[in-house]
C-alpha atoms as a PDB file:
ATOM      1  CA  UNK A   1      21.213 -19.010 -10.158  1.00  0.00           C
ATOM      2  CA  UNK A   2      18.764 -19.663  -7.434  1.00  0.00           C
ATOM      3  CA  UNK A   3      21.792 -18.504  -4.581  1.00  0.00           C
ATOM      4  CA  UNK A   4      22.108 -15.565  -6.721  1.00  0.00           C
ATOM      5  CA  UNK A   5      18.636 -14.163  -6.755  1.00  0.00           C
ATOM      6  CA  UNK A   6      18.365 -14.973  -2.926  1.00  0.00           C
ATOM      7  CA  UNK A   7      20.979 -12.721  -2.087  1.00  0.00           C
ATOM      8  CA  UNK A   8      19.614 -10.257  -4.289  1.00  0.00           C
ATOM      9  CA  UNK A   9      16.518 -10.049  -2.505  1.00  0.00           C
ATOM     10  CA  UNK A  10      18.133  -9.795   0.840  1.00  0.00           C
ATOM     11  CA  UNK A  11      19.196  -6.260   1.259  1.00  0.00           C
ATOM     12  CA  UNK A  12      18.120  -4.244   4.257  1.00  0.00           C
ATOM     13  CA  UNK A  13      14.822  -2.779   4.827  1.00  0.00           C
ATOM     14  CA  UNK A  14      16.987   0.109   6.405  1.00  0.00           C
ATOM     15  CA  UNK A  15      18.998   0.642   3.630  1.00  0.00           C
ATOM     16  CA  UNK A  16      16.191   0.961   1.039  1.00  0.00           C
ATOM     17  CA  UNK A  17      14.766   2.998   3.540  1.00  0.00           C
ATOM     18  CA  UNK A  18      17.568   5.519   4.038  1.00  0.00           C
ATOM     19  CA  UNK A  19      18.534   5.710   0.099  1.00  0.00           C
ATOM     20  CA  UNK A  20      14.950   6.311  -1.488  1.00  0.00           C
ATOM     21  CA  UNK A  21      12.639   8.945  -1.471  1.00  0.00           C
ATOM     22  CA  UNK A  22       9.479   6.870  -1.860  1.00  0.00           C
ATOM     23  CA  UNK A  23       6.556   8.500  -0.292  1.00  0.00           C
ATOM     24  CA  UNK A  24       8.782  11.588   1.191  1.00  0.00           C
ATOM     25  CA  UNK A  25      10.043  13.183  -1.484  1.00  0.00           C
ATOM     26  CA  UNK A  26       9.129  12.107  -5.409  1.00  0.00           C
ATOM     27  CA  UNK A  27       8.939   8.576  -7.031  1.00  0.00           C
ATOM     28  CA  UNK A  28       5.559   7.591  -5.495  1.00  0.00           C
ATOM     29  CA  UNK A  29       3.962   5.205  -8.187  1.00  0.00           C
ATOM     30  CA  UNK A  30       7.420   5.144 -10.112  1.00  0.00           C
ATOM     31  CA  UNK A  31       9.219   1.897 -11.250  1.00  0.00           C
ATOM     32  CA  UNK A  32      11.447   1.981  -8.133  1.00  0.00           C
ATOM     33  CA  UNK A  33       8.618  -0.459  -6.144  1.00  0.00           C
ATOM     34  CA  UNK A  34       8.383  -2.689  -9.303  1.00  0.00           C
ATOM     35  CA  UNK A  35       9.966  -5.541  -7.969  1.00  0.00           C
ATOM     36  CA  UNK A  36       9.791  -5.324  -4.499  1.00  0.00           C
ATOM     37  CA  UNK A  37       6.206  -7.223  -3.982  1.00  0.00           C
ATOM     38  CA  UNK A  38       6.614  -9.693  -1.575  1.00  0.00           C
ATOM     39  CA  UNK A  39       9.573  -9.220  -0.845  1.00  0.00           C
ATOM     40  CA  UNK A  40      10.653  -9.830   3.094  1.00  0.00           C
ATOM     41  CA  UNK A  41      13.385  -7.669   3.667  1.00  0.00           C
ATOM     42  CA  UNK A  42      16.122  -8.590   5.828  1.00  0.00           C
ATOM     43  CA  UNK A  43      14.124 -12.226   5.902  1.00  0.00           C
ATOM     44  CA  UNK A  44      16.593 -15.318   5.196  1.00  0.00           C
ATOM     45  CA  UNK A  45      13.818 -17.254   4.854  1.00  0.00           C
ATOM     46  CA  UNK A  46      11.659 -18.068   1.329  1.00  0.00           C
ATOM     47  CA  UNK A  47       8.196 -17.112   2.101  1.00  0.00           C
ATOM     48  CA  UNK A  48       7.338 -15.922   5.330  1.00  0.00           C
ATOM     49  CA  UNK A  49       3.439 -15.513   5.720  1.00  0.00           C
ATOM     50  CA  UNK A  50       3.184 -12.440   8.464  1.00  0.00           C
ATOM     51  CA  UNK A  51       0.525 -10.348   6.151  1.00  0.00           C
ATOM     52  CA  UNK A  52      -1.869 -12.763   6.474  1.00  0.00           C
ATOM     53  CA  UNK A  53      -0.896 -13.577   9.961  1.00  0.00           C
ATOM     54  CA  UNK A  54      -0.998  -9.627  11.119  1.00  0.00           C
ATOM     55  CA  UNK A  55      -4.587  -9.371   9.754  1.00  0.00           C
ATOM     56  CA  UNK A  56      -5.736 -12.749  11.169  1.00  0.00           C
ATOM     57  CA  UNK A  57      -5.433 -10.697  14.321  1.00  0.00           C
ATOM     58  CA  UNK A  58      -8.721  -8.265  13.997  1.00  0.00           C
ATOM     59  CA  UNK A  59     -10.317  -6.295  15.861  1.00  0.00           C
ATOM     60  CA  UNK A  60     -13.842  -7.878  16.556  1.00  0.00           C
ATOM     61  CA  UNK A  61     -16.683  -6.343  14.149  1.00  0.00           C
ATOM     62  CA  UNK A  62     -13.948  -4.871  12.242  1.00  0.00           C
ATOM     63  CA  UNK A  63     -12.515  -7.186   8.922  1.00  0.00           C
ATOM     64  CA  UNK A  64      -9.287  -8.790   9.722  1.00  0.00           C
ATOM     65  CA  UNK A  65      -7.217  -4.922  10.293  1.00  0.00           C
ATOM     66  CA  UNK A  66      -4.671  -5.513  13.536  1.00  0.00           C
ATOM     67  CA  UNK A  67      -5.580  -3.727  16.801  1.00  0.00           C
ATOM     68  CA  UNK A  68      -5.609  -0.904  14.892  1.00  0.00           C
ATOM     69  CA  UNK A  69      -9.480  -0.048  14.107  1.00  0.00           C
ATOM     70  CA  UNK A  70     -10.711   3.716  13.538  1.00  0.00           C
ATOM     71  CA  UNK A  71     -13.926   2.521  11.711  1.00  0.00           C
ATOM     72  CA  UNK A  72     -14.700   1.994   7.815  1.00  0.00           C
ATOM     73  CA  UNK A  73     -16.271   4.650   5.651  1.00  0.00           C
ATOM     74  CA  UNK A  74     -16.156   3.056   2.211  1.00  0.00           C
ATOM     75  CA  UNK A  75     -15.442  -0.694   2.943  1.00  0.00           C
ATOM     76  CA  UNK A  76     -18.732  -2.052   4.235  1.00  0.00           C
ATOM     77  CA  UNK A  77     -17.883  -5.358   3.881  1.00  0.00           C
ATOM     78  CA  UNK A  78     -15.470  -6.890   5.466  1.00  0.00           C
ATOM     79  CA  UNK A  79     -14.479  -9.636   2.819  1.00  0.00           C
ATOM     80  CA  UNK A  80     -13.470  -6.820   0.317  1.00  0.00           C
ATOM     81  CA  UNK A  81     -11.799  -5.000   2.861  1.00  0.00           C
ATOM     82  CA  UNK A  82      -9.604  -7.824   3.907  1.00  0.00           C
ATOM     83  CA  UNK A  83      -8.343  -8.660   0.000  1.00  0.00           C
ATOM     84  CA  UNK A  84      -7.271  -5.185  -0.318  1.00  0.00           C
ATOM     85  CA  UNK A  85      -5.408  -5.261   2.941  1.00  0.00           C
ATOM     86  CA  UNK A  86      -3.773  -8.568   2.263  1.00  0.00           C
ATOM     87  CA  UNK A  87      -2.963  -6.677  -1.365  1.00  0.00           C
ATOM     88  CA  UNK A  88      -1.262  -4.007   0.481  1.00  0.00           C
ATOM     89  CA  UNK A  89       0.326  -6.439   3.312  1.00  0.00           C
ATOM     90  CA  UNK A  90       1.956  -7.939   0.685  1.00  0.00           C
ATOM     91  CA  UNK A  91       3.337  -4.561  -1.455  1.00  0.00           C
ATOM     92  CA  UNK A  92       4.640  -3.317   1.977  1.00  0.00           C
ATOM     93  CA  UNK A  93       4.857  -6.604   4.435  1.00  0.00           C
ATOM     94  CA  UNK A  94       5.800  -6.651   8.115  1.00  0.00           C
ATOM     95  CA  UNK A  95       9.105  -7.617   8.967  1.00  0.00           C
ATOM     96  CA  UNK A  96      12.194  -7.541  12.132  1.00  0.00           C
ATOM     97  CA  UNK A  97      12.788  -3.773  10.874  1.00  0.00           C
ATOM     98  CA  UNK A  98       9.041  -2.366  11.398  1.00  0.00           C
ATOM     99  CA  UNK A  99       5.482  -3.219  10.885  1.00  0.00           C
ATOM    100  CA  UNK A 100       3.817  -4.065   7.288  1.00  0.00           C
ATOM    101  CA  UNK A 101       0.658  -2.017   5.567  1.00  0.00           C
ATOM    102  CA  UNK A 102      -1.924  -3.900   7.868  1.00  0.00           C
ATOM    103  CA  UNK A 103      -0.363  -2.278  11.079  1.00  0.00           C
ATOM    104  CA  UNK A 104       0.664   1.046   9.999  1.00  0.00           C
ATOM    105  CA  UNK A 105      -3.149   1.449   8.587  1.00  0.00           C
ATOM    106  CA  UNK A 106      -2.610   2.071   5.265  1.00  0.00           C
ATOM    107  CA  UNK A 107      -5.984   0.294   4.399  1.00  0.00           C
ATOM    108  CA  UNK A 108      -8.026   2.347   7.043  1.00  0.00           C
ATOM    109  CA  UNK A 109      -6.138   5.595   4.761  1.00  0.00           C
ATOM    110  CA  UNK A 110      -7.355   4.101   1.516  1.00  0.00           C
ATOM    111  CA  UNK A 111     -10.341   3.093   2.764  1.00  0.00           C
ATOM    112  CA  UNK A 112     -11.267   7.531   3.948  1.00  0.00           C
ATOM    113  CA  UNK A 113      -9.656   8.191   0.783  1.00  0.00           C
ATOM    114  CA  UNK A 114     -12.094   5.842  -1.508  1.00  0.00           C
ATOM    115  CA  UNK A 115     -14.569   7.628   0.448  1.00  0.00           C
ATOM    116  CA  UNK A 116     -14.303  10.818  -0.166  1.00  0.00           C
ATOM    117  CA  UNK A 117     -12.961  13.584  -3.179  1.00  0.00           C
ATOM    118  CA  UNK A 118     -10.191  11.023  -4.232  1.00  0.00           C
ATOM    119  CA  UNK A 119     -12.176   7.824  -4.450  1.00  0.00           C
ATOM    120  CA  UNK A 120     -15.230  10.147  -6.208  1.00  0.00           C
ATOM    121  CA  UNK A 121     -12.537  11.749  -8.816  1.00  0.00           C
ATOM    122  CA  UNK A 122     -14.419  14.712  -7.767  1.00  0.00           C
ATOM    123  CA  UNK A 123     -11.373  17.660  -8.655  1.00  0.00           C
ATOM    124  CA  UNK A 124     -11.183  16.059 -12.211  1.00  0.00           C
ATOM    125  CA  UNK A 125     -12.543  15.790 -15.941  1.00  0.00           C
ATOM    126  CA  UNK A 126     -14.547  12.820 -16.395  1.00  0.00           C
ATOM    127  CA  UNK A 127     -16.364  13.363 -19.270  1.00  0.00           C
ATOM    128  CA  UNK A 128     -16.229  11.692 -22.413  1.00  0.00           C
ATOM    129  CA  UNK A 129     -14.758  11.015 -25.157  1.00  0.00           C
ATOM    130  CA  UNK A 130     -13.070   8.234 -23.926  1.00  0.00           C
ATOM    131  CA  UNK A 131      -9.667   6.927 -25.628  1.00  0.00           C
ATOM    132  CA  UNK A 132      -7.454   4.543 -24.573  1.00  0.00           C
ATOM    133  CA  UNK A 133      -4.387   6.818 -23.126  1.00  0.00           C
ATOM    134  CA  UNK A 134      -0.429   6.197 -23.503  1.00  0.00           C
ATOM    135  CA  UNK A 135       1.656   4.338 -21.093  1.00  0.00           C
ATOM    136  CA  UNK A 136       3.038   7.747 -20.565  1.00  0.00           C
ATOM    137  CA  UNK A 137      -0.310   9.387 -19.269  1.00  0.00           C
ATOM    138  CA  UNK A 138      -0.734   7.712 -16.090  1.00  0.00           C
ATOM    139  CA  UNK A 139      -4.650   6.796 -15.219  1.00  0.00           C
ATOM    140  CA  UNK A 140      -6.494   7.259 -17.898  1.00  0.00           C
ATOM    141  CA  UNK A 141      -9.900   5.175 -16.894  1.00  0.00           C
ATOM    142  CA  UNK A 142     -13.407   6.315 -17.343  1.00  0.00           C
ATOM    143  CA  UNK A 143     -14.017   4.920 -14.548  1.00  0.00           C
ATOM    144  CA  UNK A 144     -14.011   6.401 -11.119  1.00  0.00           C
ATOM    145  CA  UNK A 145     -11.582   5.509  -8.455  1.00  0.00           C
ATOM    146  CA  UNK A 146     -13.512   3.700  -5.821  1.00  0.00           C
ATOM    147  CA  UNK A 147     -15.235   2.051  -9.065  1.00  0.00           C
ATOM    148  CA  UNK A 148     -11.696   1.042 -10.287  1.00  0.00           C
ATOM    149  CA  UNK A 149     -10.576  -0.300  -6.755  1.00  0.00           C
ATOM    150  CA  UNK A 150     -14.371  -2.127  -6.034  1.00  0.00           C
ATOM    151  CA  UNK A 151     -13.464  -3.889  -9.974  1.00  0.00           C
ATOM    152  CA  UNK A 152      -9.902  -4.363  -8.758  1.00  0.00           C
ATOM    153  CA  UNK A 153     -10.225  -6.369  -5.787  1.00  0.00           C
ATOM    154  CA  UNK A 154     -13.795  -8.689  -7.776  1.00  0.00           C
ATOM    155  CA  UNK A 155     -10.866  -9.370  -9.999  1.00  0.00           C
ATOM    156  CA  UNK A 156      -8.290 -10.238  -7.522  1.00  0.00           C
ATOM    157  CA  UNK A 157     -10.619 -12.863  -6.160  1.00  0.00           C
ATOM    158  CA  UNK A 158     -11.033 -13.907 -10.005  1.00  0.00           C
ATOM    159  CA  UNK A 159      -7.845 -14.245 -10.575  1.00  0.00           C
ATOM    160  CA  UNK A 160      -7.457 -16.456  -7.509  1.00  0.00           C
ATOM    161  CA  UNK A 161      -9.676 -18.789  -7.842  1.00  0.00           C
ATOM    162  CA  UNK A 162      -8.860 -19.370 -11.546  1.00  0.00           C
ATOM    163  CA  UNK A 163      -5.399 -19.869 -10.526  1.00  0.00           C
ATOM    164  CA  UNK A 164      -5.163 -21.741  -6.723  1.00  0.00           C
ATOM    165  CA  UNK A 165      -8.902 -22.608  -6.295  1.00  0.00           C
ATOM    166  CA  UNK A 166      -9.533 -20.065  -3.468  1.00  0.00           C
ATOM    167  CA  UNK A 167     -10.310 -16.328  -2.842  1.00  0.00           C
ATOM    168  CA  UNK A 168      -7.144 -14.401  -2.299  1.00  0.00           C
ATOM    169  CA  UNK A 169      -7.044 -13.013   1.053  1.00  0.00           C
ATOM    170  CA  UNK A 170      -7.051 -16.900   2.107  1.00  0.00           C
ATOM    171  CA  UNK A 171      -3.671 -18.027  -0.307  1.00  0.00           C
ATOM    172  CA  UNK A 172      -0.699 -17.756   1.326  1.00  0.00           C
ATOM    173  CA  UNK A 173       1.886 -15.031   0.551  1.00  0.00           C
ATOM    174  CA  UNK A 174       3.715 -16.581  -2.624  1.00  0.00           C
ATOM    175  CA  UNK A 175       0.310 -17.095  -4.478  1.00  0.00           C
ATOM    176  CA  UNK A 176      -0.572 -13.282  -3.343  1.00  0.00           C
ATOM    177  CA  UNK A 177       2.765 -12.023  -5.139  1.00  0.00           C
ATOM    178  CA  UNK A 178       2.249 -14.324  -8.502  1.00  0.00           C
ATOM    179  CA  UNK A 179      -1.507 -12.661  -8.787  1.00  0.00           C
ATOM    180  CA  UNK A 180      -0.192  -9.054  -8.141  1.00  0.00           C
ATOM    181  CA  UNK A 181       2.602  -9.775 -10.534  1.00  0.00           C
ATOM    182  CA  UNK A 182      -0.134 -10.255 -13.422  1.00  0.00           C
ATOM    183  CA  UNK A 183      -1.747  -7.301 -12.485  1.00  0.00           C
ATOM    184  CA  UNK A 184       1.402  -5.339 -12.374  1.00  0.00           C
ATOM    185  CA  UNK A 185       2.343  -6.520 -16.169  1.00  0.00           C
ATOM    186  CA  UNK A 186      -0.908  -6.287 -17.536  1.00  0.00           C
ATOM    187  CA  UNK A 187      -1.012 -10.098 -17.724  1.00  0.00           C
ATOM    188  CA  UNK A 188      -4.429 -10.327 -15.196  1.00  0.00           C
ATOM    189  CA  UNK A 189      -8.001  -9.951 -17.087  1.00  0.00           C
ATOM    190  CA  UNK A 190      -9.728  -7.063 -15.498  1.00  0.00           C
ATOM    191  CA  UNK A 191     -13.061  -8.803 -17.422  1.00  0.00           C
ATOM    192  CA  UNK A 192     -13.550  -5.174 -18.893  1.00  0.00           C
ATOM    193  CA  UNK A 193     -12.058  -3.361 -22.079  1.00  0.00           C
ATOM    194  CA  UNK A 194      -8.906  -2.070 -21.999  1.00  0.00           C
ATOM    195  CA  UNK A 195      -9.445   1.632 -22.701  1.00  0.00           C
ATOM    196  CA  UNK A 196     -12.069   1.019 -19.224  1.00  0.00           C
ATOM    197  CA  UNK A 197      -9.625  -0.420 -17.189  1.00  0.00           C
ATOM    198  CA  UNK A 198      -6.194  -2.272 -17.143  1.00  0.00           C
ATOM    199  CA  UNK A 199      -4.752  -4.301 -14.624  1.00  0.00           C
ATOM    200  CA  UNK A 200      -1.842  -1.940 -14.371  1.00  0.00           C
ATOM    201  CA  UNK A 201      -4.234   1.058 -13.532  1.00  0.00           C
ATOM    202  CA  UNK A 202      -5.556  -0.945 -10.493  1.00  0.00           C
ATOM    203  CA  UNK A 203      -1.850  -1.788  -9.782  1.00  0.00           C
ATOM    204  CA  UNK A 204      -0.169   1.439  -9.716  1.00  0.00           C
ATOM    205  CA  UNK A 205      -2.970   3.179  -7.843  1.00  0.00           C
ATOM    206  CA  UNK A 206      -2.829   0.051  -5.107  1.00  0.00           C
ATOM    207  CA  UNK A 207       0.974   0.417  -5.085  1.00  0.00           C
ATOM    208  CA  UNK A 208       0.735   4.187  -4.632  1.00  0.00           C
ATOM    209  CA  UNK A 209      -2.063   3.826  -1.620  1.00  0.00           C
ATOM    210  CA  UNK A 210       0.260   1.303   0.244  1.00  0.00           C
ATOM    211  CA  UNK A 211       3.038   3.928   0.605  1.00  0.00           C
ATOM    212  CA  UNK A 212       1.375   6.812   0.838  1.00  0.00           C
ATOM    213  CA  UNK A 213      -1.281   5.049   3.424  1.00  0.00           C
ATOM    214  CA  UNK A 214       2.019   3.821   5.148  1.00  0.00           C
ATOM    215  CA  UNK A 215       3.989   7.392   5.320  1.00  0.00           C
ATOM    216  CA  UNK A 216       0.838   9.742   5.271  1.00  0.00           C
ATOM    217  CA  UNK A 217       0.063  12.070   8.478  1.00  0.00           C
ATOM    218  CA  UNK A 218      -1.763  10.217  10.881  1.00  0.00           C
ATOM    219  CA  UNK A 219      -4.200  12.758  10.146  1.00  0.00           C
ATOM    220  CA  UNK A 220      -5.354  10.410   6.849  1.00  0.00           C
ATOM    221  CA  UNK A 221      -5.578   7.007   9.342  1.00  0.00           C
ATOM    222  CA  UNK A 222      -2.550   5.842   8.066  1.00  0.00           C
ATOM    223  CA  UNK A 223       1.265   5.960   9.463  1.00  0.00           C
ATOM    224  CA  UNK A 224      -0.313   4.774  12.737  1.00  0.00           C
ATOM    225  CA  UNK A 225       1.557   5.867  15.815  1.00  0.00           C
ATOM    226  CA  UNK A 226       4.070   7.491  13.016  1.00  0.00           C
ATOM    227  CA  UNK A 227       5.745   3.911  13.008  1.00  0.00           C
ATOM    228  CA  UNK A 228       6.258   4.896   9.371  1.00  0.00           C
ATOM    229  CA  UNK A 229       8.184   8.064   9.980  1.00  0.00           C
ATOM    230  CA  UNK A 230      10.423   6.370  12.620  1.00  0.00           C
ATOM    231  CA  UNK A 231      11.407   3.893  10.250  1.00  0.00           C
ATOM    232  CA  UNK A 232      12.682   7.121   8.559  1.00  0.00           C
ATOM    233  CA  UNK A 233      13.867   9.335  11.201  1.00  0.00           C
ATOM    234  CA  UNK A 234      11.493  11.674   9.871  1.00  0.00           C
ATOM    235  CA  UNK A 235      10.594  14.883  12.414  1.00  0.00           C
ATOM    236  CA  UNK A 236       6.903  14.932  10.897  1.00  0.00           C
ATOM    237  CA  UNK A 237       5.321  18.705  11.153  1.00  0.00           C
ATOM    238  CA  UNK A 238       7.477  20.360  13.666  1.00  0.00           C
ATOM    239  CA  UNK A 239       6.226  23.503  14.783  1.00  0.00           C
ATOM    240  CA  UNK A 240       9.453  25.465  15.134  1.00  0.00           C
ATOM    241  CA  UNK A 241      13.503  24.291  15.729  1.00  0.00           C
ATOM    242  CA  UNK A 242      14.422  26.953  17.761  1.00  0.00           C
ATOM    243  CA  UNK A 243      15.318  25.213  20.213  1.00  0.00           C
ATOM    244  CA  UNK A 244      17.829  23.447  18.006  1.00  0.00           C
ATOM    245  CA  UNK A 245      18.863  25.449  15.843  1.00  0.00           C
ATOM    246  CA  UNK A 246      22.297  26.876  17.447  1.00  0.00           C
ATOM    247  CA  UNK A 247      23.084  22.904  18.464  1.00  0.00           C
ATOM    248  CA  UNK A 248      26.682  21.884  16.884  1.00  0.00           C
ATOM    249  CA  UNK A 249      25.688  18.094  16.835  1.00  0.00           C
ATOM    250  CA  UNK A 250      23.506  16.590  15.373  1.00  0.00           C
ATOM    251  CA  UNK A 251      19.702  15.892  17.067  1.00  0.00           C
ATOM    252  CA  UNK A 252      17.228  13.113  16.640  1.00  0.00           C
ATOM    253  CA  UNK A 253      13.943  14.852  17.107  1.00  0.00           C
ATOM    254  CA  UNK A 254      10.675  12.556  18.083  1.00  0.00           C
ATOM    255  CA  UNK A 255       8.181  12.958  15.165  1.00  0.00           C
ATOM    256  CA  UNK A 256       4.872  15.488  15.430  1.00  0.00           C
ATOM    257  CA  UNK A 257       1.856  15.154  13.813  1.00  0.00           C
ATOM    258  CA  UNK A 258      -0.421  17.599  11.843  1.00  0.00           C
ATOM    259  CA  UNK A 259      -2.891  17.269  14.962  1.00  0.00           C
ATOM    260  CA  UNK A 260      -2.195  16.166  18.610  1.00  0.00           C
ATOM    261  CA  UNK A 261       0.188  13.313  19.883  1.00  0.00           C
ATOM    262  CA  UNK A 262       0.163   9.660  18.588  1.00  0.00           C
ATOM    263  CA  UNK A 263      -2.730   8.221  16.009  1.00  0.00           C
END
């Protein structure tokens, strides 16, 4: 049984790549990234620990990010900011097909977005009555995003040390996956009421930031140096194809951004 589930979990990065449409074209937040935390794609080995490695190498004064380091506008503190990037390391890890969450900048895109009209729910209805929503309804929580991700990440740490005796950005990558597994099945105690928060909530809008943090327009601080759209041979914003338009074969195009060259 063991042989069977390892060989399940070894199909190609490049293949789930080229046959999905997360993040490009429709399923963001769907079921389709359910059971692909901590996975290592195209990895023959059982637990390779490169999230944790990749942030280990920070930029000085900047939380544990990469070399990658445009500045924080909602994370102040550079414990909280390393859980959540560990959280997303580990939803979209680095492996021998392209850089992980941590590299691509997918916390630096949260970490704008938390800041501004997303994080603030600021387009939206948030007044009361309050009643715990369906399944079907999607985020339903009184409470604000950035408050929902701040509560999130408290209760990541929670959740650690109740479980492995240490905060989570320090376990190592198995530990990571068990404690976002909870969360992801509504199994982790958010240490709030239910129709305030669930651990799903926090999940799904994690899951969500990871891809679109990792695919975004470098514009948004994320899909740095459009590593994310190579991985895709995805063109980006092209201006115009008219210079390939009357081409018979077919033509790999280099990726452009909303705004001026590589981010």
């Amino acid at each position: 049984m063991a042989d069977k589930t390892n060989k399940e979990k070894q199909f190609s990065r490049r293949d789930f790549l080229k046959t999905t449409g997360v993040a490009t074209g429709g399923i963001i937040g769907g079921s389709m990234l359910g059971g692909l935390v901590g996975f290592r794609l195209d990895s023959p080995t059982e637990e390779a620990d490169t999230g944790q490695q990749s942030a280990e190498q920070g930029a000085e004064g900047g939380g544990n990010s990469g070399s990658y380091n445009p500045g924080r506008m909602f994370f102040h503190n550079d414990t909280t900011f390393d859980t959540i990037s560990q959280a997303m390391e580990r939803i979209y890890p680095e492996d021998d097909m392209g850089p992980g969450a941590i590299a691509l900048g997918a916390p630096f895109f949260l970490d704008m977005q938390l800041a501004g009209e997303y994080g603030n729910n600021t387009r939206e209805y948030m007044q009361g009555p309050f009643y715990e929503g369906e399944a079907t309804q999607g985020y339903q929580s009184r409470l604000i995003r950035s408050e929902l991700f701040r509560l999130g990440i408290e209760r990541l740490d929670t959740e650690a040390n109740e479980m492995f005796d240490d905060d989570f950005r320090n376990l190592d990558g198995g530990q990571m996956d068990e404690i976002l597994t909870r969360f992801q099945e509504g199994e982790a105690d958010m240490g709030v009421p239910a129709a305030t928060a669930k651990p799903q909530d926090f999940f799904r809008l994690l899951r969500s930031a990871t891809i679109e943090g990792v695919y975004a327009d470098p514009l948004y601080r994320g899909n740095h140096n459009m590593e994310g759209w190579k991985m895709k041979n995805f063109p980006g914003h092209q201006h115009a194809y008219i210079q390939e338009i009357d081409t018979d074969s077919f033509t790999e195009i280099e990726p452009q951004p909303l705004f001026g060259g590589n981010h």
